[in-house]
C-alpha atoms as a PDB file:
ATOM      1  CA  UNK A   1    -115.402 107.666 164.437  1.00  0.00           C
ATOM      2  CA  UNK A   2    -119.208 107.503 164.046  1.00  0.00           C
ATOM      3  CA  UNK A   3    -118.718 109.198 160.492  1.00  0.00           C
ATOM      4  CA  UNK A   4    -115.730 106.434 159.163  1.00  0.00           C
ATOM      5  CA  UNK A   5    -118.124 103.478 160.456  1.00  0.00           C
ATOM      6  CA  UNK A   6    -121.236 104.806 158.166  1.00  0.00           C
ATOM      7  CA  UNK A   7    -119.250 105.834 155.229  1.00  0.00           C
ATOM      8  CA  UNK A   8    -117.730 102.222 155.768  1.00  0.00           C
ATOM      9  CA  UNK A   9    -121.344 100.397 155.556  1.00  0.00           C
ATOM     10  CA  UNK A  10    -122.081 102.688 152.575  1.00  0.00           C
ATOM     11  CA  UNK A  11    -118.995 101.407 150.658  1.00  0.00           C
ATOM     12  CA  UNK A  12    -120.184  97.766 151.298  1.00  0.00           C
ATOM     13  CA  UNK A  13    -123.794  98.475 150.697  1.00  0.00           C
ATOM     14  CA  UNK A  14    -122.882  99.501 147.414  1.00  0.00           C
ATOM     15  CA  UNK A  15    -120.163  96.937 146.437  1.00  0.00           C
ATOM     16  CA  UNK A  16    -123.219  94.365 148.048  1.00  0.00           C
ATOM     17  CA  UNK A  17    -125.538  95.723 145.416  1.00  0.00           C
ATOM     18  CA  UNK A  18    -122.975  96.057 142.163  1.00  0.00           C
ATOM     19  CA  UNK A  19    -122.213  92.463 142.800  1.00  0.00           C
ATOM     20  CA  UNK A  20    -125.936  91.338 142.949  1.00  0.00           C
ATOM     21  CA  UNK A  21    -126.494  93.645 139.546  1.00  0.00           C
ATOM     22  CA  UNK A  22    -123.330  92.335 137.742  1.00  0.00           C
ATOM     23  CA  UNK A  23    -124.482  88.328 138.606  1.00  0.00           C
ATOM     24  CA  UNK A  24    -128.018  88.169 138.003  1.00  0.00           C
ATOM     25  CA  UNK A  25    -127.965  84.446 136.308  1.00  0.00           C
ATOM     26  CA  UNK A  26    -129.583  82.193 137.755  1.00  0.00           C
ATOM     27  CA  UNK A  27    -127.790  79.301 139.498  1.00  0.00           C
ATOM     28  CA  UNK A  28    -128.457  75.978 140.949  1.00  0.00           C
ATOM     29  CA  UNK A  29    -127.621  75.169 144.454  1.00  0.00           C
ATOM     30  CA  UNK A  30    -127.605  71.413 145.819  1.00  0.00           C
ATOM     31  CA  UNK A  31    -127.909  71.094 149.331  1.00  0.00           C
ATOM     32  CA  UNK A  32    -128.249  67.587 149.516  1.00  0.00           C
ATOM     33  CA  UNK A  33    -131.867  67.671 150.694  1.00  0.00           C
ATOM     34  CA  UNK A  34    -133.234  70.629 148.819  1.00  0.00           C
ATOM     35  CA  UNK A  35    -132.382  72.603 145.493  1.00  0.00           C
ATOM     36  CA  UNK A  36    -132.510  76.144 145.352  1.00  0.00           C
ATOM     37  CA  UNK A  37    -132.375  78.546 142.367  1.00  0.00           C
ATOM     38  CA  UNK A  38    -130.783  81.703 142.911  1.00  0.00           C
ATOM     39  CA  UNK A  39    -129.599  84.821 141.661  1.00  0.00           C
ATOM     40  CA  UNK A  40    -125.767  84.435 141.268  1.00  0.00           C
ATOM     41  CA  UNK A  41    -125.143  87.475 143.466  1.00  0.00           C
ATOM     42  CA  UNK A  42    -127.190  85.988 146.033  1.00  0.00           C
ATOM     43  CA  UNK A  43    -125.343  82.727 145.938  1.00  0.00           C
ATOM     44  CA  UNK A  44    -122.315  84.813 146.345  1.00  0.00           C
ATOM     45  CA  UNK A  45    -123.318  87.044 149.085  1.00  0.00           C
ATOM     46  CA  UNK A  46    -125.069  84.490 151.202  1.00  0.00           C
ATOM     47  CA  UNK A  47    -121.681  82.489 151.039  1.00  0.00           C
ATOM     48  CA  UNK A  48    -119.476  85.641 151.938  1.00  0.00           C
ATOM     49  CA  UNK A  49    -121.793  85.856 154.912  1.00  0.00           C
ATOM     50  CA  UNK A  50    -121.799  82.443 155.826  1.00  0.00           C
ATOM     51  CA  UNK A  51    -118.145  82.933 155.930  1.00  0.00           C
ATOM     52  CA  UNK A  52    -117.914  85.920 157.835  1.00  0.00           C
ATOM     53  CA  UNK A  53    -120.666  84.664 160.508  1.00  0.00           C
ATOM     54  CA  UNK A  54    -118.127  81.116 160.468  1.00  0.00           C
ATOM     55  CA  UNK A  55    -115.022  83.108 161.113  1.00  0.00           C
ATOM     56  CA  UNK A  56    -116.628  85.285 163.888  1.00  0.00           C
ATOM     57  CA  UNK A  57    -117.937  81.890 166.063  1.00  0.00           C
ATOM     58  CA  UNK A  58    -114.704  80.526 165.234  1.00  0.00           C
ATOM     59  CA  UNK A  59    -113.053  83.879 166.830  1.00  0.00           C
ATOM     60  CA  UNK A  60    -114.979  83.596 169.761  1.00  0.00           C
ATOM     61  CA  UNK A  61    -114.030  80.235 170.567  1.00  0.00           C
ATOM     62  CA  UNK A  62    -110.497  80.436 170.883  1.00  0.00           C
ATOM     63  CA  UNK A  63    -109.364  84.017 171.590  1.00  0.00           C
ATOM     64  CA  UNK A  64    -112.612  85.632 173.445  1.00  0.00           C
ATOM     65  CA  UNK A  65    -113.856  83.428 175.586  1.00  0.00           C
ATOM     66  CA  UNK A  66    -110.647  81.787 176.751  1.00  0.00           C
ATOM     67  CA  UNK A  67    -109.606  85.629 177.319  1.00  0.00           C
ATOM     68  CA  UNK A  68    -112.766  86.030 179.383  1.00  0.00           C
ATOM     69  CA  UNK A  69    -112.101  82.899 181.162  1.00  0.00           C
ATOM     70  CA  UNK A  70    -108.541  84.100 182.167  1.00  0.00           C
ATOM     71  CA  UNK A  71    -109.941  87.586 183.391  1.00  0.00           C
ATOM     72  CA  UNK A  72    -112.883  86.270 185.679  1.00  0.00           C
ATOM     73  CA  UNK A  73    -110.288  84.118 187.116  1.00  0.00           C
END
């Protein structure tokens, strides 16, 4: 299992760093209260992460802890 799980973070290491090669314009992002110029690639990947980190609280709330809740009942 160990082996899958590393060769798993190795594909998405490298697909991480072919998409930050392959975008390297520079972009403008407005967050209302600040402006930030960044590398395409890292506009892209801080977004995918802000995704997955979204998706993971939102998992939590309604499936773990309510399963938690049910058990320690």
């Amino acid at each position: 299992m160990r082996p899958i799980r590393l060769l798993i973070a190795l594909l998405f290491l490298a697909v991480g760093a072919a998409l930050g090669a392959l975008n390297a314009d520079t972009v403008m992002v407005d967050l209302g209260v600040a402006r930030l110029a960044l590398a395409l690639g890292v506009a892209l990947l801080a977004a995918m992460l802000v995704g997955v980190l979204a998706g993971g609280l939102a998992l939590a709330a309604s499936v773990i802890v309510p399963l938690r809740r049910e058990r320690d009942a």
